[in-house]
PDB file of N, CA and C in Angstrom:
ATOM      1  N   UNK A   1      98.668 -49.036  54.947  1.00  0.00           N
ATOM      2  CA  UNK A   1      97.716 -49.738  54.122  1.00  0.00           C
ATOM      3  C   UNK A   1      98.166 -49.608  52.663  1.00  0.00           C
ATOM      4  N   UNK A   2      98.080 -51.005  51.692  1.00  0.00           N
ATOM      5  CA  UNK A   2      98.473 -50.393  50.197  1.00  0.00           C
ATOM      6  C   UNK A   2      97.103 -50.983  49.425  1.00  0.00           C
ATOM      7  N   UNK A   3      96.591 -50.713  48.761  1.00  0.00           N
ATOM      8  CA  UNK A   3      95.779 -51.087  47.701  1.00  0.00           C
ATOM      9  C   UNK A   3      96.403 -51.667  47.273  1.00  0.00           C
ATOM     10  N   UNK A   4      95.483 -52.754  46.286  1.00  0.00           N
ATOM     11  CA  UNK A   4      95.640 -53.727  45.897  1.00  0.00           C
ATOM     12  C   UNK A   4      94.675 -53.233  44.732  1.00  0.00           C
ATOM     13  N   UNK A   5      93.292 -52.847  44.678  1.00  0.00           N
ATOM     14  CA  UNK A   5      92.763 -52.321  43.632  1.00  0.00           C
ATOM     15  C   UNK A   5      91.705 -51.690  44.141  1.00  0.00           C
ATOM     16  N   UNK A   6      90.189 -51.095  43.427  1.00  0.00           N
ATOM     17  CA  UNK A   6      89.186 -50.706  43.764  1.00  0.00           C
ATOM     18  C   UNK A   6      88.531 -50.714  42.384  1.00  0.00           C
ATOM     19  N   UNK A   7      87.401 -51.363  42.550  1.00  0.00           N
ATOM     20  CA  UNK A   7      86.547 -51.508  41.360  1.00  0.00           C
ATOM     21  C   UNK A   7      84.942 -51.198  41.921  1.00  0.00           C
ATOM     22  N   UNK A   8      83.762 -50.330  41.815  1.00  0.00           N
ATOM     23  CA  UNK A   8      82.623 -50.709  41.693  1.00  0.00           C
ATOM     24  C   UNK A   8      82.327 -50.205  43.102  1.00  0.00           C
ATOM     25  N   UNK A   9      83.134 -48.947  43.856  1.00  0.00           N
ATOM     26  CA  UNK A   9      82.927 -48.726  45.256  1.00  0.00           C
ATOM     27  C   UNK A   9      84.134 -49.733  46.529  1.00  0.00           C
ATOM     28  N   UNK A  10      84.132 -50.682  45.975  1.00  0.00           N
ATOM     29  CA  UNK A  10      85.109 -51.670  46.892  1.00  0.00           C
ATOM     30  C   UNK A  10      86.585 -51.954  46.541  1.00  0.00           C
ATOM     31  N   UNK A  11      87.393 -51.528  47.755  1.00  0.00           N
ATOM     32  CA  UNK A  11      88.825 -51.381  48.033  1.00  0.00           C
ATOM     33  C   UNK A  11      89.369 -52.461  48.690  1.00  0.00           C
ATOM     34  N   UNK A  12      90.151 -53.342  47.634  1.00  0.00           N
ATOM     35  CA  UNK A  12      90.428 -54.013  48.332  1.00  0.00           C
ATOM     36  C   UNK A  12      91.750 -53.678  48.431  1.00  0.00           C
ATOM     37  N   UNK A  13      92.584 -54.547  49.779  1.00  0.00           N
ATOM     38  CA  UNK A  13      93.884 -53.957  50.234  1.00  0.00           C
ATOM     39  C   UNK A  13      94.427 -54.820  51.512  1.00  0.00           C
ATOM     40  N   UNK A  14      95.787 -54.542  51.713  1.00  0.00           N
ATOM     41  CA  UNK A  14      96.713 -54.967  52.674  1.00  0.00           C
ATOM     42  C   UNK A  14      97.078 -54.010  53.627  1.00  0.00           C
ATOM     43  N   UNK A  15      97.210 -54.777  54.941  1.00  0.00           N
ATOM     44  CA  UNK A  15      97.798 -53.484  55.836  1.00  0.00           C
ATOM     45  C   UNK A  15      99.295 -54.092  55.818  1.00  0.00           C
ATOM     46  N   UNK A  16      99.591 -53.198  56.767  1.00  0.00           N
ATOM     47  CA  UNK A  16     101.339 -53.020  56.636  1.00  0.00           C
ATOM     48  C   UNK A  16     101.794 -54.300  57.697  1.00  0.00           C
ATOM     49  N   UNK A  17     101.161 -54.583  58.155  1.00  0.00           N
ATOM     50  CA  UNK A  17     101.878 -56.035  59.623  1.00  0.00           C
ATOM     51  C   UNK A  17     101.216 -56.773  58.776  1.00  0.00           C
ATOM     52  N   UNK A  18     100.831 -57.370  57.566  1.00  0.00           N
ATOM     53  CA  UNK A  18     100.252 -58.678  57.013  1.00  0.00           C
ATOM     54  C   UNK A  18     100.655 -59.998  57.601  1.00  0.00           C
ATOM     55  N   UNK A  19     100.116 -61.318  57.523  1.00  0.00           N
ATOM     56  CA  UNK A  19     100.528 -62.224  58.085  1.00  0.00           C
ATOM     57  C   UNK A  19      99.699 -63.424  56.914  1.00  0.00           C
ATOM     58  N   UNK A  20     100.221 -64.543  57.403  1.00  0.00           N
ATOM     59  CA  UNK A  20      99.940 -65.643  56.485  1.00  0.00           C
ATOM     60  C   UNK A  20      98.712 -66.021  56.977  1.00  0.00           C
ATOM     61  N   UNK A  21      97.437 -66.956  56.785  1.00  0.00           N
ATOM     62  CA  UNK A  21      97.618 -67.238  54.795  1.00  0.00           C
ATOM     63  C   UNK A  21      97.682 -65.547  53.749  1.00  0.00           C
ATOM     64  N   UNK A  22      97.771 -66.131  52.930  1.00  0.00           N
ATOM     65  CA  UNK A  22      97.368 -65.282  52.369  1.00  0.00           C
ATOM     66  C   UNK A  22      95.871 -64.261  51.955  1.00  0.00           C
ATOM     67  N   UNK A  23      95.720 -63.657  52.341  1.00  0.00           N
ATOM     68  CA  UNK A  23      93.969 -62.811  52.072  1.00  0.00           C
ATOM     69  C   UNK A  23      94.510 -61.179  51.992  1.00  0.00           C
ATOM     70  N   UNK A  24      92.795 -60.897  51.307  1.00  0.00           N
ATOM     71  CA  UNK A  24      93.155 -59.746  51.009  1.00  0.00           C
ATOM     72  C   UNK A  24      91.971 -59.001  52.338  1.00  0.00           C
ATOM     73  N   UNK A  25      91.970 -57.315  52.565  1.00  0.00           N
ATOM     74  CA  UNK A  25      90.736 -56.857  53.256  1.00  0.00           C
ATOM     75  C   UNK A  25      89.718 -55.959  52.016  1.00  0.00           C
ATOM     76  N   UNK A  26      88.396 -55.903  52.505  1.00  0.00           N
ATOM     77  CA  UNK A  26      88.103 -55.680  51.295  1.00  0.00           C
ATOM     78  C   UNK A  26      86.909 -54.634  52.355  1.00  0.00           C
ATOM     79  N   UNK A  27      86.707 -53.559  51.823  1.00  0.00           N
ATOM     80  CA  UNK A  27      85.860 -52.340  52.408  1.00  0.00           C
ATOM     81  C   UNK A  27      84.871 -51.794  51.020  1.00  0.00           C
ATOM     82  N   UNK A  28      83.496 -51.661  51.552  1.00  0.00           N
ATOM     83  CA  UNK A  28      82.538 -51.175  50.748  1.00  0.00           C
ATOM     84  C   UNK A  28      81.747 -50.500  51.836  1.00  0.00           C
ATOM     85  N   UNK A  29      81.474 -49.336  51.696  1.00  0.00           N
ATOM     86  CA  UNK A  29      80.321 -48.874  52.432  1.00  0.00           C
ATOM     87  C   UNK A  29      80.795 -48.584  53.808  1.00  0.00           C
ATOM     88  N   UNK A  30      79.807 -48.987  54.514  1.00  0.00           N
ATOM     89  CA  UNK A  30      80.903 -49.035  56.038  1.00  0.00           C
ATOM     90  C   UNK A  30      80.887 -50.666  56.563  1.00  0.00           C
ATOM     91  N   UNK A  31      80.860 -51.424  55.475  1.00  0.00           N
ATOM     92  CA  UNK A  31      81.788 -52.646  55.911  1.00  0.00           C
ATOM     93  C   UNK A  31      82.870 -52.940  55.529  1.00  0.00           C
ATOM     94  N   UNK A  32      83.481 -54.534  56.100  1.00  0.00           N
ATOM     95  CA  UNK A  32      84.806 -54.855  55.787  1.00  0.00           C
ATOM     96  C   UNK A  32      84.914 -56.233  55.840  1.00  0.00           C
ATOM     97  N   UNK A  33      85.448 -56.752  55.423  1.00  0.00           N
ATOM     98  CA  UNK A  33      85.577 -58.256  55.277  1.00  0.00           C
ATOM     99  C   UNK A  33      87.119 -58.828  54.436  1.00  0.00           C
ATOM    100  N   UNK A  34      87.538 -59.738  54.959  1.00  0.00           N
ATOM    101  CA  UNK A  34      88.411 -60.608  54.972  1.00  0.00           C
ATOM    102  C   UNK A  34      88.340 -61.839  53.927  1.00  0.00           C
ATOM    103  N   UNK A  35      89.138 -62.296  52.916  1.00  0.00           N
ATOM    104  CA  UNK A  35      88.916 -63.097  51.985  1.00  0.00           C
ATOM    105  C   UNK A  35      90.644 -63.957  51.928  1.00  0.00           C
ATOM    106  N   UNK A  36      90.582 -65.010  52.334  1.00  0.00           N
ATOM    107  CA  UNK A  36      91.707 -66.049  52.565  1.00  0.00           C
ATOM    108  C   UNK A  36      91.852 -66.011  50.649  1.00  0.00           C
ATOM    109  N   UNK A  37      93.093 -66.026  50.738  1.00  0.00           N
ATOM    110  CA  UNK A  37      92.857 -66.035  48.570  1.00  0.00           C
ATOM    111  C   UNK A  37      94.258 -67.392  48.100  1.00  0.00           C
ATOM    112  N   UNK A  38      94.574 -68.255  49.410  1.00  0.00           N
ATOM    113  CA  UNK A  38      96.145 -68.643  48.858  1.00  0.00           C
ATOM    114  C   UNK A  38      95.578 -70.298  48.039  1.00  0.00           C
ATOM    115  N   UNK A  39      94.661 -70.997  48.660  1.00  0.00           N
ATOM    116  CA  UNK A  39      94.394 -71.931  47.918  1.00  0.00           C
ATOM    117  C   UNK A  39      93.108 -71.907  47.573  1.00  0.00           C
ATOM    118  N   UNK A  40      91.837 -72.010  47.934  1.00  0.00           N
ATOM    119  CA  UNK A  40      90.889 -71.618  47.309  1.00  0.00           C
ATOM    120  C   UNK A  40      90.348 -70.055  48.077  1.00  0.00           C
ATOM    121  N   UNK A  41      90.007 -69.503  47.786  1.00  0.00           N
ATOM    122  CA  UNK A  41      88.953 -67.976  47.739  1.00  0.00           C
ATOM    123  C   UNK A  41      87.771 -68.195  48.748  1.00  0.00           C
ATOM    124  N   UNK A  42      87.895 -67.696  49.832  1.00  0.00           N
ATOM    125  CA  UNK A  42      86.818 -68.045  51.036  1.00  0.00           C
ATOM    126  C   UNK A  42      86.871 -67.104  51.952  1.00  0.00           C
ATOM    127  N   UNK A  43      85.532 -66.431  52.059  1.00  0.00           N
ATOM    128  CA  UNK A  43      85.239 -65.385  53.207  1.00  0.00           C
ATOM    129  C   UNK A  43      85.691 -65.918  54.640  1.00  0.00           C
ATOM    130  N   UNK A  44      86.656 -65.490  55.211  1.00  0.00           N
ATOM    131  CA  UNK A  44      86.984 -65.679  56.745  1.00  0.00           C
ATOM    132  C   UNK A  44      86.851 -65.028  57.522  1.00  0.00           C
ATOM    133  N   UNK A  45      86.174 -63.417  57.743  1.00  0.00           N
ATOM    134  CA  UNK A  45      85.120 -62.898  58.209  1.00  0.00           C
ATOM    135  C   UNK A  45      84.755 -61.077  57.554  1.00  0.00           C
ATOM    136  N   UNK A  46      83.515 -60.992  58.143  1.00  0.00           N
ATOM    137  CA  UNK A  46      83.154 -59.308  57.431  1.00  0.00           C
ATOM    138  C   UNK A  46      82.539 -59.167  58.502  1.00  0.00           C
ATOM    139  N   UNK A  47      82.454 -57.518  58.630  1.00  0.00           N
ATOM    140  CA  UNK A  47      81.792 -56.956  59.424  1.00  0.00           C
ATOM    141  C   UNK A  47      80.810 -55.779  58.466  1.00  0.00           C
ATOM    142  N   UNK A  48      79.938 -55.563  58.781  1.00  0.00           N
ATOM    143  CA  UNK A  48      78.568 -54.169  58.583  1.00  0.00           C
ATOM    144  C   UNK A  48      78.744 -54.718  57.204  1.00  0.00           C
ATOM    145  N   UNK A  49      78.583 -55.836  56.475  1.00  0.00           N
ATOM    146  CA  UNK A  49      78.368 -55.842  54.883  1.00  0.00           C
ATOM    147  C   UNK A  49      77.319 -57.124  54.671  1.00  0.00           C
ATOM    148  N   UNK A  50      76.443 -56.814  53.588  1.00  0.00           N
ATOM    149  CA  UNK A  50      75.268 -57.109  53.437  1.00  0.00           C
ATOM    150  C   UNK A  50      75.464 -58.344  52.579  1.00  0.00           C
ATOM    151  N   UNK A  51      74.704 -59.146  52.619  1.00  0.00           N
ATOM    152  CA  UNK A  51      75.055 -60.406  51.759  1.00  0.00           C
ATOM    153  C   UNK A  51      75.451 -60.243  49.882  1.00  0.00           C
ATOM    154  N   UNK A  52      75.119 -59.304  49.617  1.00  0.00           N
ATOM    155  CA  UNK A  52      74.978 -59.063  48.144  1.00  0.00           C
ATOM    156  C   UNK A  52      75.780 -58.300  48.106  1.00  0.00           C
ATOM    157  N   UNK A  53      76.619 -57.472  48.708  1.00  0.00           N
ATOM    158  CA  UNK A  53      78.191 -56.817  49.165  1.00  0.00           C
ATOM    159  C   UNK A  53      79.005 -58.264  49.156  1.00  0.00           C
ATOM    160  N   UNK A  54      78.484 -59.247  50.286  1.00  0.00           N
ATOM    161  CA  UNK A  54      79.808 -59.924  50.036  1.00  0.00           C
ATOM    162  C   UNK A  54      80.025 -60.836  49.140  1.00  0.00           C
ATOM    163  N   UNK A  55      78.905 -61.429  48.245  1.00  0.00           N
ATOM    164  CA  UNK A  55      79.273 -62.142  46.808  1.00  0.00           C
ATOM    165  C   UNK A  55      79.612 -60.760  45.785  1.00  0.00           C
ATOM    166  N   UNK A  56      78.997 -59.807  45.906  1.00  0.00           N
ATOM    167  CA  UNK A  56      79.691 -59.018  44.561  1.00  0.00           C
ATOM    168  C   UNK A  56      81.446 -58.682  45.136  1.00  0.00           C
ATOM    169  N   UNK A  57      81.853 -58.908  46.413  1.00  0.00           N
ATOM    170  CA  UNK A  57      83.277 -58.816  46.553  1.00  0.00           C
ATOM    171  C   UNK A  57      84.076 -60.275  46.441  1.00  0.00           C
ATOM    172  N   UNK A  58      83.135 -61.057  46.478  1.00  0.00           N
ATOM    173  CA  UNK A  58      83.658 -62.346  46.384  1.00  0.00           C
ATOM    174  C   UNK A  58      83.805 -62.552  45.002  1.00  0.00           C
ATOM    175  N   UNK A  59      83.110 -62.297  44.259  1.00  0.00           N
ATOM    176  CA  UNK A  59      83.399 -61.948  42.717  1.00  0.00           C
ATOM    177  C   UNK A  59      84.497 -61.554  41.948  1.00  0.00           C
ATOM    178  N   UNK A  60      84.617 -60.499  42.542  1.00  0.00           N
ATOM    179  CA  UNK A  60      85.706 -59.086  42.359  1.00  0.00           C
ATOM    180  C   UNK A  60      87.220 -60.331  43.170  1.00  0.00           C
ATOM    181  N   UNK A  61      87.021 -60.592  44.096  1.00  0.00           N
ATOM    182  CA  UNK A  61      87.974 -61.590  44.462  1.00  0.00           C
ATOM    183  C   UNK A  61      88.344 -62.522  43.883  1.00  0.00           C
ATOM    184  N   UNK A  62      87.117 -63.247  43.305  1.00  0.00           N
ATOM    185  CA  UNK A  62      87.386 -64.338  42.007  1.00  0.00           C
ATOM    186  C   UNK A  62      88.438 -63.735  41.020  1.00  0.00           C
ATOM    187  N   UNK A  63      88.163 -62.817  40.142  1.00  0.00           N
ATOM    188  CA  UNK A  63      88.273 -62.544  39.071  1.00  0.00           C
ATOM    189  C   UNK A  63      89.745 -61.587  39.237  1.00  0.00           C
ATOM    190  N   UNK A  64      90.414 -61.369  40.254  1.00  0.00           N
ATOM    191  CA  UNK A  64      91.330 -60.726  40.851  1.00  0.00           C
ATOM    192  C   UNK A  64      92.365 -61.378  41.755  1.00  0.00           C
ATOM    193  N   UNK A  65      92.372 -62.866  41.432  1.00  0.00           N
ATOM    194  CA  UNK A  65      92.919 -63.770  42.175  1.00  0.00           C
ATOM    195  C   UNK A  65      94.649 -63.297  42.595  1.00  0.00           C
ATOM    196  N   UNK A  66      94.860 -63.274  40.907  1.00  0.00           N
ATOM    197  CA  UNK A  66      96.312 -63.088  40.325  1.00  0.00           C
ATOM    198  C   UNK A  66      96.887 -62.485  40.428  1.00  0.00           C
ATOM    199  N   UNK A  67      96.318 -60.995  40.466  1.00  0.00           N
ATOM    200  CA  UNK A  67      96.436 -59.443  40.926  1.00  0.00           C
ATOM    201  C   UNK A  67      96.488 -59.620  42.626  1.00  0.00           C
ATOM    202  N   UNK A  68      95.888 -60.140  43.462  1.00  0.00           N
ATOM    203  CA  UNK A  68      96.111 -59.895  44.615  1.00  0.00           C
ATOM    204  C   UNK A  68      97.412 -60.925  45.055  1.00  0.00           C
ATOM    205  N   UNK A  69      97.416 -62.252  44.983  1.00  0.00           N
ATOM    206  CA  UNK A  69      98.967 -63.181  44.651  1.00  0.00           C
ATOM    207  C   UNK A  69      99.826 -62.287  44.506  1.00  0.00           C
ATOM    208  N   UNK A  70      99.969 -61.742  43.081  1.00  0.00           N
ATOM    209  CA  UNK A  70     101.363 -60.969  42.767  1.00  0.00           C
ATOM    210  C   UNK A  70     101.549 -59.584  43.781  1.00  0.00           C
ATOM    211  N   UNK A  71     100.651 -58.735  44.521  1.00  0.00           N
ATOM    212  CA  UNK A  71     100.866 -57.904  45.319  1.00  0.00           C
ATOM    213  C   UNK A  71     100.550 -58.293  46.488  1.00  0.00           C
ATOM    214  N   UNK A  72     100.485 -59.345  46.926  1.00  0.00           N
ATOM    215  CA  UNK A  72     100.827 -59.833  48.233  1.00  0.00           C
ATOM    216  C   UNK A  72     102.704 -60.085  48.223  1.00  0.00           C
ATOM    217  N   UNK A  73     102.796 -60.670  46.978  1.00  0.00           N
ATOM    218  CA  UNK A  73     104.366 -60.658  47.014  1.00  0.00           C
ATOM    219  C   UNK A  73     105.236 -59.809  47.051  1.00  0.00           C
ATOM    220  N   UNK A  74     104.991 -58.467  46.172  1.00  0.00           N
ATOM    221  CA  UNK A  74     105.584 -57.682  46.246  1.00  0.00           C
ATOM    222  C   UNK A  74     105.686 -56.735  47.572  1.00  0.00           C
ATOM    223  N   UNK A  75     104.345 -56.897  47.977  1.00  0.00           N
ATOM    224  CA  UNK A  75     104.093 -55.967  49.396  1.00  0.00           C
ATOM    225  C   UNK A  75     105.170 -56.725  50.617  1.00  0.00           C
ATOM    226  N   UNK A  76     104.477 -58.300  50.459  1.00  0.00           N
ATOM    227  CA  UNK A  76     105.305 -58.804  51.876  1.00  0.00           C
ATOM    228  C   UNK A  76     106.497 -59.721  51.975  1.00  0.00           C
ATOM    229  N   UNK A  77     106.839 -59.659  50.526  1.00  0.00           N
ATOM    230  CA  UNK A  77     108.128 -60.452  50.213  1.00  0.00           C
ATOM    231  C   UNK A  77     108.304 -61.626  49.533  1.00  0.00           C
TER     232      UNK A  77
END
């Protein structure tokens, strides 16, 4: 697994077998959820996270677009 960042309780991050599109995983609490990030920014699924978990990570996803792009590259080539 590598981070990608953590802001506000929530980690977002890549595991090591990544695959296309591009998304990041994103863990708060004891949920987790999935965010497609290569052309627009869209939840593609979460588990145990509460609706107001997943816009404040969808947020954090917004605003972290660029940062997750550039370490998707570096991580998977």
């Amino acid at each position: 697994m590598s981070t990608i960042f953590e802001k506000d309780g929530y980690k977002f991050f890549f595991y090591s077998n990544e695959h296309l599109p591009i998304h990041a995983h994103v863990r708060h609490g004891g949920g987790e959820a999935v965010f497609d990030v290569e052309d627009i920014i869209e939840l593609r699924e979460s588990q145990n996270m509460k609706m107001n978990e997943l816009r404040k990570a969808l947020m954090l996803a917004t605003e972290n677009r660029n940062l997750i792009l550039e370490k998707w590259h570096e991580h998977i080539g």
